[in-house]
Protein backbone atom coordinates (compact mmCIF):
# COMPACT_ATOMS: atom_id res chain seq x y z
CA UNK A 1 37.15 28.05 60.16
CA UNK A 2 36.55 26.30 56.63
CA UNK A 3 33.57 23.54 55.57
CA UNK A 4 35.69 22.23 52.97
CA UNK A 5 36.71 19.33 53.96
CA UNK A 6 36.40 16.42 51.13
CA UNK A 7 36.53 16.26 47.44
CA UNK A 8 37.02 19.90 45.95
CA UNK A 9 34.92 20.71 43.12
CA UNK A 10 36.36 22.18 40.09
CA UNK A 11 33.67 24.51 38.50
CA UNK A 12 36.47 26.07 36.30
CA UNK A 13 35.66 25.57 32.20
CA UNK A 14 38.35 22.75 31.69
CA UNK A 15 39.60 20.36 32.96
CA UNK A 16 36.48 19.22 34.06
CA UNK A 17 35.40 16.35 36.56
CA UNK A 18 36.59 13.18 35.37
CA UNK A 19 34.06 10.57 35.93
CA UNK A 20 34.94 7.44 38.64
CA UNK A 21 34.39 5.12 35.70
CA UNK A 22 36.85 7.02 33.43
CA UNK A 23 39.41 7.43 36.21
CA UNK A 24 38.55 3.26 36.72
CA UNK A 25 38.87 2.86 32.89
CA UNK A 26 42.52 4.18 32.85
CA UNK A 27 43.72 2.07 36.14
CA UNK A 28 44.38 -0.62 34.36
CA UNK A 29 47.91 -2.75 32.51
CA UNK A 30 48.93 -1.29 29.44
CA UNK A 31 47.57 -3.97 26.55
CA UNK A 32 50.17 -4.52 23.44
CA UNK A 33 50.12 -1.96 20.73
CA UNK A 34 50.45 -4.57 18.37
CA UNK A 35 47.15 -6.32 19.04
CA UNK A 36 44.21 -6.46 17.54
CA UNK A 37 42.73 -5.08 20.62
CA UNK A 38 44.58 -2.09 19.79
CA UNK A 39 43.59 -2.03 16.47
CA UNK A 40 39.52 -1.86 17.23
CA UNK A 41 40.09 0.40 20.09
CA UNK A 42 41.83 3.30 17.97
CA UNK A 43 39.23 2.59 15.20
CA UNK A 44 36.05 2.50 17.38
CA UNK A 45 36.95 5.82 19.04
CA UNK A 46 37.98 7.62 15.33
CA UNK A 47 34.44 6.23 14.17
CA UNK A 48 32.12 7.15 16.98
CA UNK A 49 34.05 11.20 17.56
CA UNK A 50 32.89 11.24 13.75
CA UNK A 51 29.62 10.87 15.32
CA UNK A 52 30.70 13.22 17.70
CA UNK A 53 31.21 15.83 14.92
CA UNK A 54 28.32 14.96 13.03
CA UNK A 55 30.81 14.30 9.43
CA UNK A 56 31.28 11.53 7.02
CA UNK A 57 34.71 12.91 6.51
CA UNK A 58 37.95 11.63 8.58
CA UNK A 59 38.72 12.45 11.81
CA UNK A 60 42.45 11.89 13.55
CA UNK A 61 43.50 11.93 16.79
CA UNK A 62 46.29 13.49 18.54
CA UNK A 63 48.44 12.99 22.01
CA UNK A 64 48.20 17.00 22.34
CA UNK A 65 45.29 19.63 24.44
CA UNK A 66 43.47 22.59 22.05
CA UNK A 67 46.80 24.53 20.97
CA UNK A 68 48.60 21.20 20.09
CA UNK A 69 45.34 20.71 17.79
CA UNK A 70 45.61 23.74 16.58
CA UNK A 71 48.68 23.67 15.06
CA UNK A 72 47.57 20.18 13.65
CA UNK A 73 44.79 21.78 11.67
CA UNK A 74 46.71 24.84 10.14
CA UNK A 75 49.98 22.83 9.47
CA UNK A 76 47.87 20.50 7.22
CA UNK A 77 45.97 23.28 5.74
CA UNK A 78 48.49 25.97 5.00
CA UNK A 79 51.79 27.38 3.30
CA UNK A 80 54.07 30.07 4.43
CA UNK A 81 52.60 33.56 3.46
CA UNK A 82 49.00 32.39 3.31
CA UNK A 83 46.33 34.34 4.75
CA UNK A 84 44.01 33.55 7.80
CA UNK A 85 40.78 35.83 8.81
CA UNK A 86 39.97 35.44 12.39
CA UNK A 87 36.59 36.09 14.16
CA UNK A 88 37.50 37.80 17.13
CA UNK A 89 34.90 37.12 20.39
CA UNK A 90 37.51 36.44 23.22
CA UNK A 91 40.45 34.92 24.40
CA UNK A 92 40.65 31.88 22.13
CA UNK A 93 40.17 32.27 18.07
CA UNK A 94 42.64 34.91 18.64
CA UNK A 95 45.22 32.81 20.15
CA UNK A 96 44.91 30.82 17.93
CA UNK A 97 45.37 33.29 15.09
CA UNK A 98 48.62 34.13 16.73
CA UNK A 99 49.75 30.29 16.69
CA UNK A 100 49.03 31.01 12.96
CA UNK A 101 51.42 33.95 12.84
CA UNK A 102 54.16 32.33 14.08
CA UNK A 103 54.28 29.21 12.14
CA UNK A 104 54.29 31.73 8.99
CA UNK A 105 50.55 32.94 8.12
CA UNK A 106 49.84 36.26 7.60
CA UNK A 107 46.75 37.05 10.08
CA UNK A 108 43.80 39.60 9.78
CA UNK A 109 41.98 39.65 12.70
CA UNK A 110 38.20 40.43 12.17
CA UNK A 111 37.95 42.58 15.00
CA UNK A 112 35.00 41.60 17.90
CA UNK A 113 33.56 42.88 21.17
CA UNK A 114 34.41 40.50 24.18
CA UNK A 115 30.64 41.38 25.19
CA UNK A 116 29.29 40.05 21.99
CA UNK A 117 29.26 36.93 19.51
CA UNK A 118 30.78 36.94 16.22
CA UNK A 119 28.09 39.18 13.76
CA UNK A 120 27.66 36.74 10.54
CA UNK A 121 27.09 39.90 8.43
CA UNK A 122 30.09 41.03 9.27
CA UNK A 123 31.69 37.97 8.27
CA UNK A 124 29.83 37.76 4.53
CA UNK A 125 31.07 42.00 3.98
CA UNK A 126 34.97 41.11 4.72
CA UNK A 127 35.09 38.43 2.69
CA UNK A 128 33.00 39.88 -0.41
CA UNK A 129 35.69 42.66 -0.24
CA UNK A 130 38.35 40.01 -1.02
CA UNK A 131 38.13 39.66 -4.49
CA UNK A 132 41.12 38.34 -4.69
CA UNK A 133 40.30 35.74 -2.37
CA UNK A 134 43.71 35.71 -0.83
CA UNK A 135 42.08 34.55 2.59
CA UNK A 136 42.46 30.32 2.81
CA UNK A 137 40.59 30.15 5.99
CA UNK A 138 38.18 31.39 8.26
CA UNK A 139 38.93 30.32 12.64
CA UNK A 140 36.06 30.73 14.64
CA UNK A 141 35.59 29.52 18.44
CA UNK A 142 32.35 27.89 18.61
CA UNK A 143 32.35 28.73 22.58
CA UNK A 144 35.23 31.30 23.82
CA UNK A 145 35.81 30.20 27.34
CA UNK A 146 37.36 33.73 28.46
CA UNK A 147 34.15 36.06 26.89
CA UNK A 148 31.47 33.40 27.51
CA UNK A 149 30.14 34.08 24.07
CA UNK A 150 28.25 31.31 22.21
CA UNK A 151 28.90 32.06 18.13
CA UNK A 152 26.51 30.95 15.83
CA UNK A 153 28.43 28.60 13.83
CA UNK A 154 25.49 27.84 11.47
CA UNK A 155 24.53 31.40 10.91
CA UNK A 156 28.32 32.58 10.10
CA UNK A 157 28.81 29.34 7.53
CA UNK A 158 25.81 30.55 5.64
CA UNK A 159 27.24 33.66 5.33
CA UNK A 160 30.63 32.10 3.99
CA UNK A 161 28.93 30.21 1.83
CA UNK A 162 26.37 33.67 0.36
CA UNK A 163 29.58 35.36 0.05
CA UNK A 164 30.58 33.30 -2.64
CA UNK A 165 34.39 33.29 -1.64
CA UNK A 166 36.63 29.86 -1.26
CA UNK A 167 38.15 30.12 1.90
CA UNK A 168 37.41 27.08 4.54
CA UNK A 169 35.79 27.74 7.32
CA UNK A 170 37.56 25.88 10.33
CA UNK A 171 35.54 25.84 14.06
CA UNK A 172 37.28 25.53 17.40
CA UNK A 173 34.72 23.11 19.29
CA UNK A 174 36.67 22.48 22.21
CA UNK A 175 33.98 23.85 24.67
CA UNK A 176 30.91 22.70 22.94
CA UNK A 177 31.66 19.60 21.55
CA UNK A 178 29.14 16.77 23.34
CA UNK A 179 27.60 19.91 25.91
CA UNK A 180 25.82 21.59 22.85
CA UNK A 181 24.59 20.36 19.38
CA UNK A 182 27.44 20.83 16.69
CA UNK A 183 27.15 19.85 13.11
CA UNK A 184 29.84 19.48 11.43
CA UNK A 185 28.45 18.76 7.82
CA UNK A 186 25.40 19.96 7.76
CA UNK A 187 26.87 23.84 8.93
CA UNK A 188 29.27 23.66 6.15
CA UNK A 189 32.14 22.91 8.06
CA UNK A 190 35.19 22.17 6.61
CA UNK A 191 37.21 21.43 9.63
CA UNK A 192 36.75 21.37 13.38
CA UNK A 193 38.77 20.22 16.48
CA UNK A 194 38.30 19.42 19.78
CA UNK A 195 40.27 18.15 22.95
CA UNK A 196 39.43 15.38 25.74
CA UNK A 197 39.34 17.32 28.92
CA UNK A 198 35.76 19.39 28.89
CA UNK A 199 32.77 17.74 27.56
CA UNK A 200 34.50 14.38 26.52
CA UNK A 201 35.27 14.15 30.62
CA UNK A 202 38.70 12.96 29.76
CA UNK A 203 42.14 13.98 31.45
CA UNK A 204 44.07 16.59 29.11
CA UNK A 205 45.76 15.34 26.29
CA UNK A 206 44.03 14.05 23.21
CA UNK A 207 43.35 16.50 20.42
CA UNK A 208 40.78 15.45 17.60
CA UNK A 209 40.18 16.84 13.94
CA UNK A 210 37.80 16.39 11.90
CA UNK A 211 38.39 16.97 8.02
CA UNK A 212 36.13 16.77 4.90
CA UNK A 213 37.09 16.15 1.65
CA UNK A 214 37.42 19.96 0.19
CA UNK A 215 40.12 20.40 3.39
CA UNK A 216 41.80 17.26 2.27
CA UNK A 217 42.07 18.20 -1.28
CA UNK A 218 43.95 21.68 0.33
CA UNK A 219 45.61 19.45 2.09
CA UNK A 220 47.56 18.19 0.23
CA UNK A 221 49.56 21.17 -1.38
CA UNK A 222 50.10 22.37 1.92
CA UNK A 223 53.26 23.85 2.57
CA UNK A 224 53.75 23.54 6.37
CA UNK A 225 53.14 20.13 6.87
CA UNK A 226 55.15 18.14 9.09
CA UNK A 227 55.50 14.69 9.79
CA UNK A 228 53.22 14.59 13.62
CA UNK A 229 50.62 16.15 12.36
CA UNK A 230 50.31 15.21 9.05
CA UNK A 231 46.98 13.83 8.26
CA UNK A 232 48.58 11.81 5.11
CA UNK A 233 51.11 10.04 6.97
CA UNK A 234 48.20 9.06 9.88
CA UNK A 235 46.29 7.24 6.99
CA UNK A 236 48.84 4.60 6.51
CA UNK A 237 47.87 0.93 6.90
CA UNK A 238 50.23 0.30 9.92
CA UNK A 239 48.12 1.30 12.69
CA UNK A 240 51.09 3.24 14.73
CA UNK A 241 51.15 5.43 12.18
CA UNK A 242 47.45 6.19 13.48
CA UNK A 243 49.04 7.79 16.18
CA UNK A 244 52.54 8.71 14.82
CA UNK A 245 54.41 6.80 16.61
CA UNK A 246 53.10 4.72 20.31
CA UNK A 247 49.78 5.06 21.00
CA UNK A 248 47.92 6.90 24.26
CA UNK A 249 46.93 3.95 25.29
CA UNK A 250 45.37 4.77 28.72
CA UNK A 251 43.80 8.19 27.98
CA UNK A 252 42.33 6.14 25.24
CA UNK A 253 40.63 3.65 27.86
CA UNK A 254 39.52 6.65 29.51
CA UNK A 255 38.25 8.07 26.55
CA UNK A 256 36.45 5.13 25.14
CA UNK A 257 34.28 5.02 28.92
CA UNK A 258 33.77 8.47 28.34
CA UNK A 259 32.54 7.79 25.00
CA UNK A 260 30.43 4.80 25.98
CA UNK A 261 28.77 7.10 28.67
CA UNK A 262 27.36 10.10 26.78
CA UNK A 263 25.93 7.38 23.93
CA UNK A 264 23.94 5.69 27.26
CA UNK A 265 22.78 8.83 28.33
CA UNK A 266 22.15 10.12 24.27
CA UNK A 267 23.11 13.11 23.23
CA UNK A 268 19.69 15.26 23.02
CA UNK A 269 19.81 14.06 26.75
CA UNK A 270 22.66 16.01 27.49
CA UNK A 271 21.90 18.85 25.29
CA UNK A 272 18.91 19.22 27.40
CA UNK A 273 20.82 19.10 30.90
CA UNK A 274 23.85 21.30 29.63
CA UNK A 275 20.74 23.74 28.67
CA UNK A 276 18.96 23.55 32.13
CA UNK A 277 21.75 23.65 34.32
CA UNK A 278 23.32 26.53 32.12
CA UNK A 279 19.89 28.57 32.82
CA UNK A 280 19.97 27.85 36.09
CA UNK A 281 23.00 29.46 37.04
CA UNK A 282 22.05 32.58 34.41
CA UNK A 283 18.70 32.77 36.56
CA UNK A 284 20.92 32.78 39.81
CA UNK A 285 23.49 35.29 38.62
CA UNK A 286 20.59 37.52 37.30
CA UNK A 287 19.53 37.98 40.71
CA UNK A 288 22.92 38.25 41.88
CA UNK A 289 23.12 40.76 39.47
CA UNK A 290 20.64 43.33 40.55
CA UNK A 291 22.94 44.53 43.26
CA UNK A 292 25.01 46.45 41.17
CA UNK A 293 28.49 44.42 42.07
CA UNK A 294 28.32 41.37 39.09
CA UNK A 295 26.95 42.36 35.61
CA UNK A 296 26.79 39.67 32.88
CA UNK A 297 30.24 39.77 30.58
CA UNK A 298 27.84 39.14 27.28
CA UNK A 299 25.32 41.26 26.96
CA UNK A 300 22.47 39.25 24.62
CA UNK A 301 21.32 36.21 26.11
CA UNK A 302 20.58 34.47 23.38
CA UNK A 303 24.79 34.26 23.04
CA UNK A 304 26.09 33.48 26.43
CA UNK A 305 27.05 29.90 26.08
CA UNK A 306 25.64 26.67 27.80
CA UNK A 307 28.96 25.39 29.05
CA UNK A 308 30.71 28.73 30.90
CA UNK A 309 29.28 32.24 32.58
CA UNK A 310 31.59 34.98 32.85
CA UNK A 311 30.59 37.53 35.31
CA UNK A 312 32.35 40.96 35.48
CA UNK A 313 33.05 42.02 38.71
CA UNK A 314 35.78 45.10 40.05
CA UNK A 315 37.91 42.75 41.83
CA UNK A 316 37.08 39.14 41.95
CA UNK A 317 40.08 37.55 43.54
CA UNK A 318 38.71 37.76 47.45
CA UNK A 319 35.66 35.84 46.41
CA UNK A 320 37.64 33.03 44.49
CA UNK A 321 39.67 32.41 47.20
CA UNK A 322 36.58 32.29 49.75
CA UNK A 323 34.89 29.51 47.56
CA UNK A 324 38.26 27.65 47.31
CA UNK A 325 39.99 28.03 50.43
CA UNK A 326 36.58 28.16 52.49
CA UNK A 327 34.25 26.00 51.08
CA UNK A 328 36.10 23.74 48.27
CA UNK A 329 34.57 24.99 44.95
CA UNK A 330 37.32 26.16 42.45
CA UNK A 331 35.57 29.04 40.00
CA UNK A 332 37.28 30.31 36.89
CA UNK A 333 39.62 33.45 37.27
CA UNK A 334 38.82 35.98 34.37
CA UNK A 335 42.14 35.48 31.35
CA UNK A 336 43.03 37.72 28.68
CA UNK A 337 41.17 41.06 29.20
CA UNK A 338 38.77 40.21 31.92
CA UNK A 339 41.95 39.21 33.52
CA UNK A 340 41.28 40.68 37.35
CA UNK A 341 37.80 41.88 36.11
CA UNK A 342 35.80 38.63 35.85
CA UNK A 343 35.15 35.07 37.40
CA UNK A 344 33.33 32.20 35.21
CA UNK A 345 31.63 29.21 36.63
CA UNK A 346 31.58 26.65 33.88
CA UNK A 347 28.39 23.86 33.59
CA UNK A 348 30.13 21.47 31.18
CA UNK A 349 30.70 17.82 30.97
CA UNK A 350 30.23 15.38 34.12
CA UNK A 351 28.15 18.05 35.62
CA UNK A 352 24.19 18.00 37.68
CA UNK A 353 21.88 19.56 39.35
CA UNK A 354 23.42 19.28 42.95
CA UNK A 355 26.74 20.17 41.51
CA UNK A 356 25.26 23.11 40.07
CA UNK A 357 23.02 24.05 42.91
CA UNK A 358 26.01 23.64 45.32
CA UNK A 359 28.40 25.92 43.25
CA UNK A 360 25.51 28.68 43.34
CA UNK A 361 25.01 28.18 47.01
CA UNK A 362 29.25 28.69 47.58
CA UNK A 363 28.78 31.58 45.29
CA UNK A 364 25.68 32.70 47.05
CA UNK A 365 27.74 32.37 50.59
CA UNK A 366 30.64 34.09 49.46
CA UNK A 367 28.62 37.46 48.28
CA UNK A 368 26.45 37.54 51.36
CA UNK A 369 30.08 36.63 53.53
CA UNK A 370 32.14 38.87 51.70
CA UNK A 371 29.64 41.92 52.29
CA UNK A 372 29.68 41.83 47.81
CA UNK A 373 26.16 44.03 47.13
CA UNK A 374 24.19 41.40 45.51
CA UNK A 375 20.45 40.85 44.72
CA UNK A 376 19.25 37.55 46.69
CA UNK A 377 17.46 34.64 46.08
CA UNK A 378 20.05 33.71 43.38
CA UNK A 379 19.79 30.15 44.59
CA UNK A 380 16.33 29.67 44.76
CA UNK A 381 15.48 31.14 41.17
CA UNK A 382 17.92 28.36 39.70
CA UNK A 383 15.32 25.92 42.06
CA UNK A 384 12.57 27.40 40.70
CA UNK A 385 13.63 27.37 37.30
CA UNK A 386 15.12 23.72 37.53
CA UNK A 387 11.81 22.81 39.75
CA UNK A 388 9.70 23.86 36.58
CA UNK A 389 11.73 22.74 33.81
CA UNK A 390 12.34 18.83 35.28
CA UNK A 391 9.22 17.08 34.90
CA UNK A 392 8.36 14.24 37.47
């Protein structure tokens, strides 16, 4: 016996739900790359994911997801044998410290807590030490996806900046970007990159950078530049060079909907609703909590993110497979270390309330179902909360 018949839900932290009008967007003839249709659609969608990023400085896109754009920004910013620091708070600054690593960086790992955020003093000591200043950059995840921990990007940039050392400070917003406010100048950003398929409601595949002018000057005595990536060779007049070659064309019609759908709705807008619907589920896993079984991964609330929750659990795998195979509602295993310790239920991009509220009640079924010791009323806190928070 199963209610799952119709549309499953994904409620895993990428790829999201695709909107019907991006999915519409993209069902369409392929237009000709030469046009001048072409032309305005690659430079509308550079202009507004400046906006995006909040920067006057350049931003390129790539046909590539997060680690494809990761490998963008350090091949354009580094040589062989330089050094990178990276913050450690989960699965996904470190990965892509080791992406580093293997194209020929040497790598020091500031070494984290997966139940904590990134500590900014922390940050300011190691690189005061460095008198040498033999560390070029500084990777941070704005949002790891595995830990659930929300860094404070501002904080940690001030403390690059009090520390008086050189090295750029480059920000992962792949989970954050249009779910949470990011700004990209005025946090003293020198680079940050994203991807299409979380809150930008896009299918995988498009990886964006954004670049300022101090990166660019680095730039260009970079040693392990090649010619994809290579933010020189995109700024050519031709447009293909835009895009290195032929252009994405339909993940770009999907994109540009996308686009034209968070402007309509406004970005403090869905700030706001990221922020309710993310409390909602923390009020509903607090309760669930008080049982004993599910314990929040990150510890301070004031750093568990507004696009995932990972909750740590002994062995998760029976109650993923009752929301999925029973009821339709795919949640996030637990990667890296919380591998087989730890479910997440993401609240990013084309997400609402009765998504949300659904999720929780699947979640909410599957504890009471599975015999899980949980504390109830996990559902109707996120009501009450939401109830209270939504004015008429």
């Amino acid at each position: 016996m199963t209610v799952r018949a119709g549309r499953e839900f994904l409620a895993l932290p990428g790829p999201t739900t695709i909107p019907d009008e991006v999915l519409g967007a993209m069902h369409r003839a392929p237009l000709d790359i030469y046009s001048e249709e072409m032309v305005e659609l690659t430079a509308g969608l550079l202009r507004d994911l400046s906006t995006l990023f909040a920067t006057q400085g350049r931003t390129y896109m790539y046909i590539a997801n997060g680690h494809g754009t990761w490998e963008a920004v350090l091949s354009n910013l580094l040589s062989r044998g330089d050094k990178v620091l990276v913050l450690e708070s989960g699965v996904f600054a470190m990965a892509w410290g080791q992406a580093a690593r293997a194209m020929g960086a040497e790598v020091e790992v500031l070494p984290g807590d997966w139940s904590r955020a990134v500590r900014a003093e922390e940050v300011e000591a190691r690189l005061r030490a460095d008198r040498g200043h033999t560390i070029k950059a500084v990777l941070l995840a704005h949002v790891d996806t595995a830990s659930g921990a929300m860094n404070d990007v501002p904080a940690i940039g001030k403390a690059i900046r009090a520390s008086g050392h050189p090295a750029l400070y480059v920000v992962d917003a792949v989970a954050s970007l249009a779910c949470m406010p990011f700004e990209m100048d005025k946090w003293g950003i020198d680079v940050a990159m994203s991807a299409s398929q979380k809150g930008l409601m896009t299918p995988p595949g498009l990886g964006f950078v954004a670049v300022n002018e101090r990166a660019r000057e680095v730039h260009r005595t970079a040693g392990m530049r090649t010619p994809y990536w290579d933010w020189t060779d995109r700024e050519g007049a031709e447009h293909y060079r835009k895009h290195a070659g032929t252009a994405p064309v339909h993940l770009m019609f999907g994109l540009r909907r996308a686009v034209d759908m968070l402007f309509e709705e406004g970005l403090e807008n869905i700030f706001l609703r990221h922020r309710l619907l993310a409390e909602a589920v923390r009020r509903a896993a607090a309760q669930w909590c008080e049982g004993g079984a599910l314990k929040f991964n990150i510890r301070e609330p004031s750093q568990r993110s507004d696009t995932v929750t990972t909750l740590l659990m002994d062995d998760p795998v029976p109650l993923r497979q009752y929301c999925k195979e029973k009821c339709g509602v795919v949640l996030g295993n637990g990667i890296g270390a919380l591998q087989g310790k730890a479910f997440r239920i993401a609240h990013m991009g084309h997400v609402n309330a009765p998504m949300i509220l659904g999720t929780l009640g699947v979640v909410e079924m599957g504890l009471k179902a599975l015999r899980i010791p949980h504390g109830t009323g996990g559902v109707e806190a996120a009501i009450g909360f939401l109830g209270d928070s939504v004015a008429p």
